[in-house]
Protein backbone atom coordinates (compact mmCIF):
# COMPACT_ATOMS: atom_id res chain seq x y z
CA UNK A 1 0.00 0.00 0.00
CA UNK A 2 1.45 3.13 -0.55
CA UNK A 3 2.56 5.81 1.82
CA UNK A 4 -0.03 8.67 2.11
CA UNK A 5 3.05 10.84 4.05
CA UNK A 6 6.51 11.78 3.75
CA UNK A 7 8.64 12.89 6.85
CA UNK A 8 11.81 14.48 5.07
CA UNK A 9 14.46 16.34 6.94
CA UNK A 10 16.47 19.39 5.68
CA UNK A 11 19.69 19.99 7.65
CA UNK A 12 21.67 22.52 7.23
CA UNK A 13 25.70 23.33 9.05
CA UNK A 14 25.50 26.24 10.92
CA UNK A 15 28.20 29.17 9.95
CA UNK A 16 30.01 25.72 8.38
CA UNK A 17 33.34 27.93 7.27
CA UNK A 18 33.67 29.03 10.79
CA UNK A 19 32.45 25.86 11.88
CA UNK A 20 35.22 23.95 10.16
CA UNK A 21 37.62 25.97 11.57
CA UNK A 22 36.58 26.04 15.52
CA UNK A 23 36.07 21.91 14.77
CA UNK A 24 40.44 22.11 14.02
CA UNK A 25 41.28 24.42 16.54
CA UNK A 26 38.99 24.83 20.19
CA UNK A 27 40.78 27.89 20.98
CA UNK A 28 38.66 29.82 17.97
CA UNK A 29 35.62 28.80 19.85
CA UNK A 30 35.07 31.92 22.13
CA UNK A 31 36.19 34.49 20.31
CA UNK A 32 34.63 36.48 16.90
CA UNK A 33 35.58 34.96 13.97
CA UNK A 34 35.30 35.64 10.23
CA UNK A 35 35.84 33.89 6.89
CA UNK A 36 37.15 35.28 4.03
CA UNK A 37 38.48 38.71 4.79
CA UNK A 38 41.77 38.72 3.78
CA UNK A 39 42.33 42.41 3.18
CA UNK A 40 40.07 45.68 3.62
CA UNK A 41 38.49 45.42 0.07
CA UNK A 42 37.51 42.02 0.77
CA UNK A 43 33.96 40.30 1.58
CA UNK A 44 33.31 37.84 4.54
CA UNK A 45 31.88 34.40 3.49
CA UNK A 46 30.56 33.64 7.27
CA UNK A 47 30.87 34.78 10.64
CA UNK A 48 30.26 32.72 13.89
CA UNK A 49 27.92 33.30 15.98
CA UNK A 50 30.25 34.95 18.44
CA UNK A 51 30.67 37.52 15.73
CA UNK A 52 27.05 38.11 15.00
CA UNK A 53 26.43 38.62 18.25
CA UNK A 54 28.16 42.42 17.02
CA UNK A 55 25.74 42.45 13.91
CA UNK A 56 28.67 41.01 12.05
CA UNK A 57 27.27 39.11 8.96
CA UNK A 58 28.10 37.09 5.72
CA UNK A 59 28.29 39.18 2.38
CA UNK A 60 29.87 41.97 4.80
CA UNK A 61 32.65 43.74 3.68
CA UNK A 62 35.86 43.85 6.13
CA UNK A 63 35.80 47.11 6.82
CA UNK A 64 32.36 46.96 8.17
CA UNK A 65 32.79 43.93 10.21
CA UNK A 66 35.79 45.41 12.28
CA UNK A 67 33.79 48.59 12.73
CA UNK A 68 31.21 46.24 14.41
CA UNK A 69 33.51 44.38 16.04
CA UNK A 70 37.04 45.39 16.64
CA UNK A 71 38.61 42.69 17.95
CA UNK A 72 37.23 40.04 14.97
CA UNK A 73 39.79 37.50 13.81
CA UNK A 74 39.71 37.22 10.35
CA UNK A 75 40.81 33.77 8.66
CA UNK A 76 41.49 32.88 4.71
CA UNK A 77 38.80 30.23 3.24
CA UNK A 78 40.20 27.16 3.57
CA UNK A 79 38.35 25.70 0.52
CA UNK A 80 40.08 21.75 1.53
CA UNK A 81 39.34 21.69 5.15
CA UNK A 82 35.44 22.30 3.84
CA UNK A 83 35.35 19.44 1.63
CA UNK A 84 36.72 17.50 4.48
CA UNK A 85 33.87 18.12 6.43
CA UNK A 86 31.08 18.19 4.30
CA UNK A 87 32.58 14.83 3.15
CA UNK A 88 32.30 13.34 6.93
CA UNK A 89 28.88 15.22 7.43
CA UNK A 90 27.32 13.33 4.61
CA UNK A 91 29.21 10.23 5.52
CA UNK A 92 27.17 10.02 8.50
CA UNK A 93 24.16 11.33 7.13
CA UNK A 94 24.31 8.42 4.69
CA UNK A 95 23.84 5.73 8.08
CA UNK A 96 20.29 7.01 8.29
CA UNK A 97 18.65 7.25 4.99
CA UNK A 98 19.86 6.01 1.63
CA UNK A 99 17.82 8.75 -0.15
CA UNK A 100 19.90 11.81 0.05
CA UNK A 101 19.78 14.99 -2.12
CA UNK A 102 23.29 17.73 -1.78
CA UNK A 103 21.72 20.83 -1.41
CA UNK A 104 25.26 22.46 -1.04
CA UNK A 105 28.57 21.84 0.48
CA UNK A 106 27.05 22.51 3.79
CA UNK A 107 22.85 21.32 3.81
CA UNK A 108 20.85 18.34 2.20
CA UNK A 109 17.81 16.44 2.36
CA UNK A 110 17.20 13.34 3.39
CA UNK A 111 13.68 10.75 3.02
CA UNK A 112 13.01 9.58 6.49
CA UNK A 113 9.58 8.12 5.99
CA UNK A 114 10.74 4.49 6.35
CA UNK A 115 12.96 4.84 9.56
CA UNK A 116 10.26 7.07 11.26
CA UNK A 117 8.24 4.22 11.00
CA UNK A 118 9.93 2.72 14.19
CA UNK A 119 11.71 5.49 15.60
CA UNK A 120 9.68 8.84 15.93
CA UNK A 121 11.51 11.84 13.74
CA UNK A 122 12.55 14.29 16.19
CA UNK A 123 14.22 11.36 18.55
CA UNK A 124 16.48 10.58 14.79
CA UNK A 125 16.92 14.38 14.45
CA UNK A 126 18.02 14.66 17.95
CA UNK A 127 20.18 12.07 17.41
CA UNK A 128 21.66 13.02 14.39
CA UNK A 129 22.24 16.56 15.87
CA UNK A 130 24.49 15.33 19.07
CA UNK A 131 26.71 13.09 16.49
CA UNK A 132 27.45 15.65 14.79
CA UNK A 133 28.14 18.19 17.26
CA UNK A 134 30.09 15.46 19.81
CA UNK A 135 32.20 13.72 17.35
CA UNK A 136 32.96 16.30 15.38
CA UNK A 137 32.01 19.84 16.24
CA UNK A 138 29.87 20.51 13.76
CA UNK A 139 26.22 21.98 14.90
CA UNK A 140 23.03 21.68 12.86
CA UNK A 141 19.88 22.80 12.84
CA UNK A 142 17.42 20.60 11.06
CA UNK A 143 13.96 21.09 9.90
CA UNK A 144 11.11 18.02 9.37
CA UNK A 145 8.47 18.22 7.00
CA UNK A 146 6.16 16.49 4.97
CA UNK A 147 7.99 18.03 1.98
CA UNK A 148 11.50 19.62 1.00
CA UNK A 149 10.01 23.08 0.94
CA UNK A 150 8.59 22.80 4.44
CA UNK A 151 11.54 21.33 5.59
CA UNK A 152 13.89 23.66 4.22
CA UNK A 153 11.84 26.64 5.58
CA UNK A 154 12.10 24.78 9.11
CA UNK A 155 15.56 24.19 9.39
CA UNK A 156 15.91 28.40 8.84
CA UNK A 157 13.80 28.86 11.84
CA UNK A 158 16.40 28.04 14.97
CA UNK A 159 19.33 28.50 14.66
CA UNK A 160 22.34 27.67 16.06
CA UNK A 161 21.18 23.61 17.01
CA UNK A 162 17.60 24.22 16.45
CA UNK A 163 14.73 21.51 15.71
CA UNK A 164 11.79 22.55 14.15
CA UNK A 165 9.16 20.28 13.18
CA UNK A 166 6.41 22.14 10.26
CA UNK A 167 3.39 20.59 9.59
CA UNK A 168 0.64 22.22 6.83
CA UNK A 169 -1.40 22.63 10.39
CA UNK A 170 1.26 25.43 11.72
CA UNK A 171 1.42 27.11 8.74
CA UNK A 172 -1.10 30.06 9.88
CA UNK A 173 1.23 30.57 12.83
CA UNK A 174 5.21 29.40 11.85
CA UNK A 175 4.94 30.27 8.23
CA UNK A 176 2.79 33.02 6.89
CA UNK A 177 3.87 35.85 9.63
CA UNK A 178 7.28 34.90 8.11
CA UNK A 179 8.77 38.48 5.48
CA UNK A 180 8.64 37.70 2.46
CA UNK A 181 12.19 37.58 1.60
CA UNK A 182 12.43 34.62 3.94
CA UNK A 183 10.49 32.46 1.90
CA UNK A 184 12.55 29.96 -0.22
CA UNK A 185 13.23 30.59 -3.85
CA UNK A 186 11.98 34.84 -3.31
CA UNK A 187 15.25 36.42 -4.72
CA UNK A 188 16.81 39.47 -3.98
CA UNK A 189 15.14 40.96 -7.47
CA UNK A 190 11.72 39.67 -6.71
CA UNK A 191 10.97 40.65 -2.83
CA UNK A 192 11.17 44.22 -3.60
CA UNK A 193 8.97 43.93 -6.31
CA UNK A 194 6.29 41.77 -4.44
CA UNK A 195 6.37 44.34 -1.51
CA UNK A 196 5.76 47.29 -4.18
CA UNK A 197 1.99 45.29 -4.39
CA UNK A 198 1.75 44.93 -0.91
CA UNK A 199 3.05 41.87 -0.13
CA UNK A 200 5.16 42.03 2.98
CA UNK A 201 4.63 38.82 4.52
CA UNK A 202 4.41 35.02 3.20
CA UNK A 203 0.71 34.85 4.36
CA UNK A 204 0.23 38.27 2.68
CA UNK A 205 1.14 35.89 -0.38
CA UNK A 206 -1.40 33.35 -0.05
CA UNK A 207 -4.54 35.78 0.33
CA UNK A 208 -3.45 37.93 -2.69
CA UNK A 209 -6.37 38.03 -4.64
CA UNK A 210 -5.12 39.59 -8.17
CA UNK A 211 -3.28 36.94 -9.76
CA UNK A 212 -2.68 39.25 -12.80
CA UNK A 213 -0.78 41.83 -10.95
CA UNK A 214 1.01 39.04 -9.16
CA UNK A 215 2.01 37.50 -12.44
CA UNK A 216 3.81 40.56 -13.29
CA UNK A 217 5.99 39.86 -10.48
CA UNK A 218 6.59 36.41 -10.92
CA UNK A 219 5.62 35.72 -14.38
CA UNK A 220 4.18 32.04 -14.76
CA UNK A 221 5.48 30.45 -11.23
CA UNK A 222 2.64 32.23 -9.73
CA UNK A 223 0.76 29.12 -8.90
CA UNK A 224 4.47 27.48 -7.73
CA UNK A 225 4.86 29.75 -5.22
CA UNK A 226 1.20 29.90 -4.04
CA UNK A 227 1.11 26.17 -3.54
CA UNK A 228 4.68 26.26 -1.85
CA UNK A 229 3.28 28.95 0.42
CA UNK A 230 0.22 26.81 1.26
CA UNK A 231 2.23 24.00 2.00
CA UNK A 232 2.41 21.84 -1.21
CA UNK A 233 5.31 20.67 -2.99
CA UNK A 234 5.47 17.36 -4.32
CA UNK A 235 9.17 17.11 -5.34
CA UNK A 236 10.99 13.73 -3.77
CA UNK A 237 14.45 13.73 -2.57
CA UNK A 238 16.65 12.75 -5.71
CA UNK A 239 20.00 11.89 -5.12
CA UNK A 240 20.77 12.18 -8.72
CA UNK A 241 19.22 15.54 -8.85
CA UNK A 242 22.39 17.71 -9.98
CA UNK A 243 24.56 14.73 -11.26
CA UNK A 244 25.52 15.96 -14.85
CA UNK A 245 24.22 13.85 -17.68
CA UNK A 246 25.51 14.18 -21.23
CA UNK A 247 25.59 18.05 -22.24
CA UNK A 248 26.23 20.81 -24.10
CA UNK A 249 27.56 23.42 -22.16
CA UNK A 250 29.98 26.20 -21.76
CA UNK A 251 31.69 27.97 -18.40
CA UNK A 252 34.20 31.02 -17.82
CA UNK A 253 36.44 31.85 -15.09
CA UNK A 254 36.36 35.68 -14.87
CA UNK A 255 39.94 37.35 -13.60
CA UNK A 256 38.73 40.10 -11.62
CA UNK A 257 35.05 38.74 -9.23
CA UNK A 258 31.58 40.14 -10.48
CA UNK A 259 29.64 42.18 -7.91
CA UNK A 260 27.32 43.36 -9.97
CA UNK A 261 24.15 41.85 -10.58
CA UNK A 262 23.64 43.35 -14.12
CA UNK A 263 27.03 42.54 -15.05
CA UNK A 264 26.49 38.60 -13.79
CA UNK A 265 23.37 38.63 -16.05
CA UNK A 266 25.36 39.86 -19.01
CA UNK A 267 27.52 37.05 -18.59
CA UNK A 268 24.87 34.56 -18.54
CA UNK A 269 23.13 35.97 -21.99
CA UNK A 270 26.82 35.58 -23.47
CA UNK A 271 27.26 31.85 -22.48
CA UNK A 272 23.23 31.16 -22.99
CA UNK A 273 24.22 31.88 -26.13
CA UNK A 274 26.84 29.98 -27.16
CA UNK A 275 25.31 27.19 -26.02
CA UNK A 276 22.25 27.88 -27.99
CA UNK A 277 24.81 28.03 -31.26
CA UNK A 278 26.38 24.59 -30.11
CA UNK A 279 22.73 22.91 -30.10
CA UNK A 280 21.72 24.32 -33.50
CA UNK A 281 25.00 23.70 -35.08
CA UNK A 282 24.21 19.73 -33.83
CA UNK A 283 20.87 20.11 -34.95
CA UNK A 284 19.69 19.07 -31.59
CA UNK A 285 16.49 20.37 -29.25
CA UNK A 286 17.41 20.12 -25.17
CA UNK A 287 14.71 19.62 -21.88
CA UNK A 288 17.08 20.27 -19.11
CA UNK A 289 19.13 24.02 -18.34
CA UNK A 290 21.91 24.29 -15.89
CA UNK A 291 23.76 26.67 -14.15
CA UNK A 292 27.17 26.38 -12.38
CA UNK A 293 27.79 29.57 -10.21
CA UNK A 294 30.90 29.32 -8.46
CA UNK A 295 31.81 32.21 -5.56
CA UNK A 296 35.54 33.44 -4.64
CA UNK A 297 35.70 31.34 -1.66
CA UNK A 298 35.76 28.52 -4.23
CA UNK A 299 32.01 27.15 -3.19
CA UNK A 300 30.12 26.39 -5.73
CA UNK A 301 26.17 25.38 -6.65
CA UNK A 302 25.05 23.59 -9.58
CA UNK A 303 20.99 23.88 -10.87
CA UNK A 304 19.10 22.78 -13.23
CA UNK A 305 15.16 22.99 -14.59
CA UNK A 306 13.61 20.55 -17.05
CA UNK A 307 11.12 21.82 -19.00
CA UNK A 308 7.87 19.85 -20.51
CA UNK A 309 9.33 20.31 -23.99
CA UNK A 310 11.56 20.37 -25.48
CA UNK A 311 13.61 23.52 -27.62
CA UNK A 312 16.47 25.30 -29.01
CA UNK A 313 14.82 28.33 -28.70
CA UNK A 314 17.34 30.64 -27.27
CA UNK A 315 14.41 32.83 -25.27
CA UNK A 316 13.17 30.00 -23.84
CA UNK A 317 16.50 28.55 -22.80
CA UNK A 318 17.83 32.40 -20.84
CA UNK A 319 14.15 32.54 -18.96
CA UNK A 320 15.24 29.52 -16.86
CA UNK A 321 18.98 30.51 -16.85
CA UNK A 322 17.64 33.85 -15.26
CA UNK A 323 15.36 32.26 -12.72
CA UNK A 324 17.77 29.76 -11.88
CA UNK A 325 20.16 32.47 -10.92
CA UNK A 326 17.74 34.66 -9.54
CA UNK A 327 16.25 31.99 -7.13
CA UNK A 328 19.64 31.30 -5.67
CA UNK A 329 22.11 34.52 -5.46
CA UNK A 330 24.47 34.73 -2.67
CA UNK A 331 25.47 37.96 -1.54
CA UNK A 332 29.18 36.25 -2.36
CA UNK A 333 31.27 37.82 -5.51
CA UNK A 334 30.93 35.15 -8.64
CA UNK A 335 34.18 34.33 -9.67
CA UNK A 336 32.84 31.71 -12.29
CA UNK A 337 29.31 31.25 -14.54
CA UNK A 338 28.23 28.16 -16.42
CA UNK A 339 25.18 27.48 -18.75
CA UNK A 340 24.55 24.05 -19.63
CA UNK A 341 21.96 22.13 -21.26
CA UNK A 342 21.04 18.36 -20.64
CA UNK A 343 18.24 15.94 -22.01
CA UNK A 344 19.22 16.17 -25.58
CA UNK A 345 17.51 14.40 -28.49
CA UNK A 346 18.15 15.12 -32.17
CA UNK A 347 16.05 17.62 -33.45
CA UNK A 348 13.65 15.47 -36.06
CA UNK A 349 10.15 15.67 -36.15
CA UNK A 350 10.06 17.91 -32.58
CA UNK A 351 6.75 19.06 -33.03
CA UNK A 352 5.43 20.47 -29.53
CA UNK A 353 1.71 19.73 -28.60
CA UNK A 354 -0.24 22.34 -28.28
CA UNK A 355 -3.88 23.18 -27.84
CA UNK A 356 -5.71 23.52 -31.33
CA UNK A 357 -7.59 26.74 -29.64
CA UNK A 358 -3.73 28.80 -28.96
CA UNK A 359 -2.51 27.93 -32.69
CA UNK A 360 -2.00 31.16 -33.66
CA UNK A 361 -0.40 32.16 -30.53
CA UNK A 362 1.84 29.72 -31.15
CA UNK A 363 2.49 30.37 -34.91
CA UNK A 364 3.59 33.82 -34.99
CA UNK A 365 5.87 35.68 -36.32
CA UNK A 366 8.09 35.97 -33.39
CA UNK A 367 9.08 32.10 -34.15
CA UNK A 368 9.93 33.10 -37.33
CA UNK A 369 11.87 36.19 -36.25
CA UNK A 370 13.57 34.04 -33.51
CA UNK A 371 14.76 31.25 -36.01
CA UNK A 372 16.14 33.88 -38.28
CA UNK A 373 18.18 35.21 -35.70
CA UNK A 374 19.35 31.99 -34.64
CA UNK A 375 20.47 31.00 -38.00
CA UNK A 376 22.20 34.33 -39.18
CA UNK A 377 24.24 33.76 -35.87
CA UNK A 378 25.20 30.12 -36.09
CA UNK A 379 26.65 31.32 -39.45
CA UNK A 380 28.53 35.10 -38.92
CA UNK A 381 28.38 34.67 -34.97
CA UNK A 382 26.49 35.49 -32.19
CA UNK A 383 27.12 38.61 -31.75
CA UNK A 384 26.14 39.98 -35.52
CA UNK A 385 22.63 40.55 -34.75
CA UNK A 386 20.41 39.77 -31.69
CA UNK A 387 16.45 41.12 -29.99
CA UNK A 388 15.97 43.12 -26.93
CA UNK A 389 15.64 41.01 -23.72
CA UNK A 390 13.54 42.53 -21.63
């Protein structure tokens, strides 16, 4: 019979840089400490909890963060002694759930329906938590849910070491009084926006009433997020989420770090493109669109989105390269972008169904206008002609 529930856990490091560190050397412990300063220009990666006790934050610049706190001790990333740890945290991870999904060097998700069939969730989380934090310093909070949204909303709300169990029945009370910004997946471009219409809160979200409005904010995820606010999200932990399939794809390693969120997008039209060339030239049509953003402490994330069709449209392709990036910015400077595309059939026959009623919605002449573009570039190069992006 199957399940009618999931219990999944998010968990998530706390301040893991500074986390890793303190783990090496017990001294660090009591005293501020930040990640990733290395001179005045520079930009902190983390701070512990010591720190932000001064208001000391990630994405702070040095200068700020010995203002705050003058007596801060400020450590180079240590990119190896990360991997180290994130290698033993998922190590032991692994002894309670063979369905895991890496969110990140530092968080992931794990399927505990089966085991909380005999042990209740929070005794495993509990567990789980005191591992980590007596055999090897590392403290977690974790969040259970019936989904991965849920649960990786919960895990935000207590931290350092926090548990925090959120079912669809504390919603009204955990969730919706929540800002806006704090829901999952809200970027840093979007809140703003979504505040401009009067939605300040996650609740404030859920009784919006004028869809259209709202759909000017976040085009056609609308319903996405509405459901996800209400509780619903029927994604399962995938372990093989972001492995890397056959692709076309292109990266770049920029010498001096992007800041600027105008310039990062820039970059991503330039490599969306060249990608797009690669999969006409192959005469191919794609399903699945990556990203690979990594920061200048060396992290890194990899995303990806498949679509219902499939396309070598290059419009298409940028939307999701854009909402990728926009649904996961770190206030860290980009040191490298990557566009990729997965999922790849050859393009014969790769007619798209469509209702007989939105033909001629379908059949206009911006396909035309969008093919002709594509083609005059695959021949004199992409940067010969191209249309406005909004």
């Amino acid at each position: 019979m199957e399940k009618k529930y999931r219990i999944i856990f998010h968990i998530d490091l706390n301040a893991f840089f500074a986390s890793c560190e303190m783990a090496e050397d017990e001294s660090l412990i009591k005293i501020p400490l930040g990640i990733g300063g290395s001179s005045n220009r520079g930009v902190l990666t983390t701070a512990n909890y010591v720190a932000r006790k001064y208001g000391v934050s990630s994405g702070m610049n040095v200068v700020e963060a010995k203002r705050l706190c003058p007596s801060i001790l400020l450590l180079p990333v240590n990119f190896a002694l990360y991997q180290k740890y994130s290698q033993i945290f998922f190590n032991l991870l692994s002894e309670y759930s063979d369905i895991i999904e890496k969110g990140s060097i530092d968080e992931g998700y794990l399927d505990m329906t089966d085991m909380s069939e005999e042990v209740h969730p929070v005794e495993i989380a509990e567990e789980i938590q005191k591992r980590l934090l007596n055999e090897f310093k590392l403290p977690v909070s974790i969040g259970i849910a019936p989904n991965m949204f849920l649960a990786k909303m919960a895990s935000d709300m207590k931290k350092p070491l926090g548990i925090t169990v959120l079912r669809k029945r504390d919603l009204a009370e955990k969730l919706w009084p929540l800002p806006i910004e704090d829901m999952y997946g809200i970027g840093k471009k979007t809140y703003p926006n979504l505040k401009l219409i009067g939605i300040n809160t996650i609740g404030d979200l859920v009784n919006y009433e004028d869809h259209k409005k709202l759909k000017l904010v976040l085009g056609n995820r609308v319903k996405e997020f509405i459901e996800k606010a209400k509780g619903t999200d029927n994604r399962t932990v995938d372990p093989h989420r972001y492995v890397e399939y056959k692709s076309i794809g292109t990266s770049q390693t920029y010498a001096t770090d992007i800041y600027e969120y105008q310039t990062v997008l820039t970059k991503l039209v330039s490599l969306t493109k060249k990608v797009v060339n690669r999969v006409i030239k192959d005469e191919s049509v794609v399903k699945t669109i990556n990203i690979q953003v990594r920061y200048s402490d060396f992290t890194q994330i990899n995303r990806s989105k498949t679509l219902d069709f499939y396309t070598d449209n290059f419009f298409e392709i940028y939307q999701i390269v854009e909402q990728l990036y926009d649904d996961n910015q770190s206030d860290l400077p980009i040191r490298l972008l990557g566009v990729s595309v997965s999922n790849i059939k050859p393009n014969v026959n790769n007619f798209r169904q469509i209702n007989i009623f939105d033909v001629s919605k379908e059949v206009t002449k911006e396909e035309k206008v969008i093919k002709m573009l594509n083609n005059i570039n695959v021949t004199y190069g992409n940067k010969i002609i191209k249309k406005g992006i909004k």
